[in-house]
C-alpha atoms as a PDB file:
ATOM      1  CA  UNK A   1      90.338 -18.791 223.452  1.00  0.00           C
ATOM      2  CA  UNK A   2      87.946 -17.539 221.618  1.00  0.00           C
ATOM      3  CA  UNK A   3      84.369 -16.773 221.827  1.00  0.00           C
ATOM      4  CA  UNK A   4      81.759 -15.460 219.541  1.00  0.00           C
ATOM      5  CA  UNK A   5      78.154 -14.781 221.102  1.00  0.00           C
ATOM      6  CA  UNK A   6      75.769 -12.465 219.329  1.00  0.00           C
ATOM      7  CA  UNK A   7      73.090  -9.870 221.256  1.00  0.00           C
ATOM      8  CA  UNK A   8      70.795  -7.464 219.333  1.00  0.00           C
ATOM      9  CA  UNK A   9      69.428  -4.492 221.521  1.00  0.00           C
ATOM     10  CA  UNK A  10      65.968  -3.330 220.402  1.00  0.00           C
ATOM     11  CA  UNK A  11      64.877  -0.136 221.685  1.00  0.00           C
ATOM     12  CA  UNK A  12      62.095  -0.737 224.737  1.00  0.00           C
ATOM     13  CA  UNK A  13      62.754   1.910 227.009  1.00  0.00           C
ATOM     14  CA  UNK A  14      65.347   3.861 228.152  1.00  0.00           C
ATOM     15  CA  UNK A  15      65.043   2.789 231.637  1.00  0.00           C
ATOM     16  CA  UNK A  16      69.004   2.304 233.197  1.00  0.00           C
ATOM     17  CA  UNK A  17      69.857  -1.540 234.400  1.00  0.00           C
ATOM     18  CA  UNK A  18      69.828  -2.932 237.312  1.00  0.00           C
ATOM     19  CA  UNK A  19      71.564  -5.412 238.912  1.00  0.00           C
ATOM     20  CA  UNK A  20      68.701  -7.465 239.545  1.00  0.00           C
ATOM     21  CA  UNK A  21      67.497  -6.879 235.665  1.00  0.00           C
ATOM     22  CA  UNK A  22      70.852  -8.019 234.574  1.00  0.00           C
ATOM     23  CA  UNK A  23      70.771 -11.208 236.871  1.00  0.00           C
ATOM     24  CA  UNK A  24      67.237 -12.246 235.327  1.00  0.00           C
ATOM     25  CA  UNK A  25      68.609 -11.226 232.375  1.00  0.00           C
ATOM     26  CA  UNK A  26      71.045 -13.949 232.917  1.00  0.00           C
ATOM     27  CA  UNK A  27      68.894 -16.611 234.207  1.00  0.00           C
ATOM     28  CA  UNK A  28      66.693 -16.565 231.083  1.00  0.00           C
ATOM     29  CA  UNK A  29      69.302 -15.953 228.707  1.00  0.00           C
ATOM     30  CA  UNK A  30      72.463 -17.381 229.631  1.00  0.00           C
ATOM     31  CA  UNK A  31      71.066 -20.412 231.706  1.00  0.00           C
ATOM     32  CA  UNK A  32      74.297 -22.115 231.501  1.00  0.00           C
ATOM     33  CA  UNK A  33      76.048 -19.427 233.340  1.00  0.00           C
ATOM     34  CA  UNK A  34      73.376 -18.673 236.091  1.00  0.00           C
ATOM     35  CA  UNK A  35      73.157 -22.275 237.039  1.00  0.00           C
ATOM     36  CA  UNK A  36      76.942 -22.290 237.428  1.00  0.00           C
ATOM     37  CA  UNK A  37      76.550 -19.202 239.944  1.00  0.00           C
ATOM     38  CA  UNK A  38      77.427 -16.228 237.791  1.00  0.00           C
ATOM     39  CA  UNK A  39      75.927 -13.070 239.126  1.00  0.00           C
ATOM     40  CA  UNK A  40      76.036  -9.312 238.528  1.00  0.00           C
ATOM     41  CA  UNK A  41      77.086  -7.494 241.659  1.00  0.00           C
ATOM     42  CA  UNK A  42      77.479  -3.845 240.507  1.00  0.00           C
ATOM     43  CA  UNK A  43      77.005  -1.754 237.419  1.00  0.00           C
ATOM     44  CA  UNK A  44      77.213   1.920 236.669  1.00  0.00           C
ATOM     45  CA  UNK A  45      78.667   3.842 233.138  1.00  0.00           C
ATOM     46  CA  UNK A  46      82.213   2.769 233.627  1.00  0.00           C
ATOM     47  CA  UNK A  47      82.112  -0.393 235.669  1.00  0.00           C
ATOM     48  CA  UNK A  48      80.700  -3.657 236.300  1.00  0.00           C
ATOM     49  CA  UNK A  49      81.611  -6.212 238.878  1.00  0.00           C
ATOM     50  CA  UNK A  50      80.937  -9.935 238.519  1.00  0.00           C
ATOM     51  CA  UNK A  51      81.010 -12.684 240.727  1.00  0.00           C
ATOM     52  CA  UNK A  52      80.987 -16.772 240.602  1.00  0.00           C
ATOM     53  CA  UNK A  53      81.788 -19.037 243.461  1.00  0.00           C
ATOM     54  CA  UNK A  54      83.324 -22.494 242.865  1.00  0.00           C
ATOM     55  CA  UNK A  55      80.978 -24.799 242.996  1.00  0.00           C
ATOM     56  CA  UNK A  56      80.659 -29.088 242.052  1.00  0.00           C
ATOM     57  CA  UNK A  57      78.183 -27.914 239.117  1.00  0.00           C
ATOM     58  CA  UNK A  58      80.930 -25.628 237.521  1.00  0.00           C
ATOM     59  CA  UNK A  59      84.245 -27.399 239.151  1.00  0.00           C
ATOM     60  CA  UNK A  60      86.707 -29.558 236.310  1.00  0.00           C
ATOM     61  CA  UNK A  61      88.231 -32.260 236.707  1.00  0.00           C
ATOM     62  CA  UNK A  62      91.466 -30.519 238.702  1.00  0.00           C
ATOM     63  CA  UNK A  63      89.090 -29.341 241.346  1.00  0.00           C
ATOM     64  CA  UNK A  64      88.856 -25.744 240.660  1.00  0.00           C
ATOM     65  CA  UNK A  65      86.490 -23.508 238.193  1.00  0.00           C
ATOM     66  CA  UNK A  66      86.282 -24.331 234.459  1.00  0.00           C
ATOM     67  CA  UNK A  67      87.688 -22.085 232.488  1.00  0.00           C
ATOM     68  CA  UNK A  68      84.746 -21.454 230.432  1.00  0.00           C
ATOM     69  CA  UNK A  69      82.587 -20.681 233.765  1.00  0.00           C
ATOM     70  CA  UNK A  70      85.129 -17.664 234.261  1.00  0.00           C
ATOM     71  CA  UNK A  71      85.149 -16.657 230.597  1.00  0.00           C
ATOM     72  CA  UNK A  72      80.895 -15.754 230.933  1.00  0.00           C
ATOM     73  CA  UNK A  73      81.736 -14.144 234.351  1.00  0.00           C
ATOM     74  CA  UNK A  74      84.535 -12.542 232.437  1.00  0.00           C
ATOM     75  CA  UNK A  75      82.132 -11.794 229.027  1.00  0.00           C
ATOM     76  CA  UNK A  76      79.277 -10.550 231.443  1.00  0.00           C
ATOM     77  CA  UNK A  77      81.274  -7.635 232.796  1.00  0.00           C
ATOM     78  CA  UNK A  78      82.189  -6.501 229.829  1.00  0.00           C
ATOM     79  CA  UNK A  79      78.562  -6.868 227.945  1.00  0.00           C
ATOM     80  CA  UNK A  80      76.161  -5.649 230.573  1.00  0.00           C
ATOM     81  CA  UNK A  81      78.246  -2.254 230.190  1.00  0.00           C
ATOM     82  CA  UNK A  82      77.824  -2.259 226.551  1.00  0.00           C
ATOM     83  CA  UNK A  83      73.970  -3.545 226.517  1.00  0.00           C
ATOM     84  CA  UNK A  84      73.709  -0.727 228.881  1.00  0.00           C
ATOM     85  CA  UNK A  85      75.297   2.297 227.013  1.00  0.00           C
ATOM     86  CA  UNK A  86      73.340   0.836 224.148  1.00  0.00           C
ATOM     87  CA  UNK A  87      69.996   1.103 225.862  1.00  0.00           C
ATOM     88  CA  UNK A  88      70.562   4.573 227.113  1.00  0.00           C
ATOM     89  CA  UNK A  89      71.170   5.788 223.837  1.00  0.00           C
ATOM     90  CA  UNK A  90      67.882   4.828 222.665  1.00  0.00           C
ATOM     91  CA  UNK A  91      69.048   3.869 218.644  1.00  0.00           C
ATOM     92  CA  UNK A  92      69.051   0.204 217.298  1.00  0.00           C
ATOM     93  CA  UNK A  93      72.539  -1.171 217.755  1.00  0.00           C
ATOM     94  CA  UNK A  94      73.490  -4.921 217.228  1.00  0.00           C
ATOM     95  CA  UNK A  95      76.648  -5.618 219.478  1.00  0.00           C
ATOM     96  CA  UNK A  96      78.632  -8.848 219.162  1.00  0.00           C
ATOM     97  CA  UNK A  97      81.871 -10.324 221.339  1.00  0.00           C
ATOM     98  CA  UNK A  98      84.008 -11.158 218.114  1.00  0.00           C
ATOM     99  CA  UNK A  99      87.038 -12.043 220.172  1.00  0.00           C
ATOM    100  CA  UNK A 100      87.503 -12.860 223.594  1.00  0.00           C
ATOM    101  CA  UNK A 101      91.408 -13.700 224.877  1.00  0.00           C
ATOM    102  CA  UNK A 102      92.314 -15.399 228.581  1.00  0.00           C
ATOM    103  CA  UNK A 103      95.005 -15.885 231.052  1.00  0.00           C
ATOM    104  CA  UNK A 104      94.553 -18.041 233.845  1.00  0.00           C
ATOM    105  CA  UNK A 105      97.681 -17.269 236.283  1.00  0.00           C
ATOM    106  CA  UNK A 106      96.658 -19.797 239.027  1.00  0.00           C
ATOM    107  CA  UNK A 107      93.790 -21.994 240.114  1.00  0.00           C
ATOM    108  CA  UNK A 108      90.440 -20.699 240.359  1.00  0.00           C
ATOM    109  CA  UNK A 109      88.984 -21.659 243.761  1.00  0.00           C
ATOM    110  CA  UNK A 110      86.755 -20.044 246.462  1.00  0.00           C
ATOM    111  CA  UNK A 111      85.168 -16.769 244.953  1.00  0.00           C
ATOM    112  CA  UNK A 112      86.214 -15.199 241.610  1.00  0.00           C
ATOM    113  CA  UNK A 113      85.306 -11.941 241.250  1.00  0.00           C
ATOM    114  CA  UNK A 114      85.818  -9.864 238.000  1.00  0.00           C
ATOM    115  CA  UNK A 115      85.826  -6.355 237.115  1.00  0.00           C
ATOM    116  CA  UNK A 116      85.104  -4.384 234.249  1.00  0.00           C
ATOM    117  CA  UNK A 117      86.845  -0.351 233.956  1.00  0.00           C
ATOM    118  CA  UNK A 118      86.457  -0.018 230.757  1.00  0.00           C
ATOM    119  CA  UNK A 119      82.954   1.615 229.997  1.00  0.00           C
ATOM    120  CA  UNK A 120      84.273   5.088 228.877  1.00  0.00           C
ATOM    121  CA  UNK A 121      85.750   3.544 225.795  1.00  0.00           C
ATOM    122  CA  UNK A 122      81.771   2.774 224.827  1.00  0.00           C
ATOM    123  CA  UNK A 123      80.069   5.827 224.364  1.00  0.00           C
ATOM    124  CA  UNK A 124      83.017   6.451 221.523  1.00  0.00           C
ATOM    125  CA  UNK A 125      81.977   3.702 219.629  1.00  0.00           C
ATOM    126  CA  UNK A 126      78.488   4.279 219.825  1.00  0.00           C
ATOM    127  CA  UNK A 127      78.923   7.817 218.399  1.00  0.00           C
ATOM    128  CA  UNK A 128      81.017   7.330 215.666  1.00  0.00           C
ATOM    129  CA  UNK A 129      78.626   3.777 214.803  1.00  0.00           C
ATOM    130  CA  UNK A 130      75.175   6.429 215.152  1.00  0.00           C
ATOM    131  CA  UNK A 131      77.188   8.985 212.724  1.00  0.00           C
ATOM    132  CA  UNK A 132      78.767   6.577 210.273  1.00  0.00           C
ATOM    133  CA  UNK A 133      76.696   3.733 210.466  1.00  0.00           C
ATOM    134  CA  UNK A 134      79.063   0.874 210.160  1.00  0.00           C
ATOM    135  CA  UNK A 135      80.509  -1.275 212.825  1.00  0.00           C
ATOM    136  CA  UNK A 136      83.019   0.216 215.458  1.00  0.00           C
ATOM    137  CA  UNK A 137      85.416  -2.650 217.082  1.00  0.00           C
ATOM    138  CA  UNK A 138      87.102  -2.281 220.191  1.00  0.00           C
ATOM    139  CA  UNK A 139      89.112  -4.025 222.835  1.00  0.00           C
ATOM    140  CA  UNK A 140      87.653  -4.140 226.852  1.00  0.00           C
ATOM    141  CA  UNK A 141      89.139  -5.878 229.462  1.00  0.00           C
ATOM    142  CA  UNK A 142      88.246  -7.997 232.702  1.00  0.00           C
ATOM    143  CA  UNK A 143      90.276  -8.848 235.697  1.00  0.00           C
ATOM    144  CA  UNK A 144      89.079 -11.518 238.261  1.00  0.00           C
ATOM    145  CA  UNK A 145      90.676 -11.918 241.442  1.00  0.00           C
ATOM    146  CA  UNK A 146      90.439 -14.855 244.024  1.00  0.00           C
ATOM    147  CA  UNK A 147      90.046 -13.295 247.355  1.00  0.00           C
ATOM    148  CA  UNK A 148      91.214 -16.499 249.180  1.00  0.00           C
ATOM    149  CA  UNK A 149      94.326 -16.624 247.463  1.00  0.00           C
ATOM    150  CA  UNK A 150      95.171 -13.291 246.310  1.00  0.00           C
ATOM    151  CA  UNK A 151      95.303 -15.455 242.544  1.00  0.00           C
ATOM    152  CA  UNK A 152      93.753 -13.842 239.250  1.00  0.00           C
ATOM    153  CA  UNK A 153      92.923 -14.770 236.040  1.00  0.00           C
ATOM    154  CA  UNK A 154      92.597 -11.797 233.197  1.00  0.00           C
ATOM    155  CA  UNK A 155      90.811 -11.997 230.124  1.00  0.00           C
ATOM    156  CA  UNK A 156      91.885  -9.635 228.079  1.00  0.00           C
ATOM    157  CA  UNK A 157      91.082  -8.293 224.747  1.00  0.00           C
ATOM    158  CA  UNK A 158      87.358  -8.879 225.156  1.00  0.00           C
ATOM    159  CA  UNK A 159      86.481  -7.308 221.339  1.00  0.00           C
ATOM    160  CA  UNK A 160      82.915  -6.015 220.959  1.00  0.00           C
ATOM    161  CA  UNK A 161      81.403  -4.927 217.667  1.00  0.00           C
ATOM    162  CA  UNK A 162      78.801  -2.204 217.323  1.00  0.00           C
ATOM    163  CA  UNK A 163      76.678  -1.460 213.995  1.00  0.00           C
ATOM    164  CA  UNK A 164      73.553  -0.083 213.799  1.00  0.00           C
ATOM    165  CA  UNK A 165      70.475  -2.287 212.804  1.00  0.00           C
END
């Protein structure tokens, strides 16, 4: 699977993001994804947590969650941290998810939530993008797990692109 999804970062302020920032971020951004129930739940440097319930509006035809539903939950954990790192460093830097990779293990039903680690391996590409000025690439990844039934889907290889602007 692959998704491509471009967000340009102008310096406003250097204010950090919030969880409820991020969510209205989502509502007037990514519509799709905050009517289907995608919300930010936590965010600091090195992680963010996701959640999306199954729902009718984001359901397929099987009766559990789209695939694509889980992929923006997915996507979301991995871009808030990046948006983020790229606000507190105060420079102009375009990012864009060049490549995004899933595995679905089991049904998605009841609560997904996914998690982000990954955020250390951002400030790296941020430096060397300030001091060489071309694009950095590199690979994040997001686990979601289904409380109810210990199930989880991965999406791995989430590839984000950094240049300056």
């Amino acid at each position: 699977m692959h998704s491509f999804f471009v967000f340009l970062h102008k310096k406003t302020n250097t204010m950090a993001l919030s969880v409820s920032k991020l969510n209205k971020f989502v509502l007037f951004k990514l519509p799709s994804a905050y009517i289907c129930g995608v919300r930010v739940k936590a965010i600091d440097e090195d992680r963010c947590v996701v959640s999306v319930k199954h729902r009718w509006i984001n359901q397929n035809p099987f009766n559990s969650m789209y695939f694509a539903v889980q992929a923006m939950a997915a996507e979301l954990t991995t871009g808030a941290l990046v948006i983020s790192q790229i606000q507190e460093s105060g420079k102009k830097i375009s990012m864009l998810v060049a490549n995004n990779k899933g595995n679905f293990t089991k049904k998605a039903t009841g609560r997904i939530t996914f998690v982000c680690n990954d955020g250390h391996l951002i400030a790296d590409a941020i430096k060397r993008t300030i001091a060489t000025g071309e694009g950095q690439t590199f690979w994040m990844k997001s686990i979601g797990t289904n409380v109810e039934c210990f199930c989880h889907s991965e999406e791995r290889g989430i590839s984000s692109r950094c240049s300056t602007i």
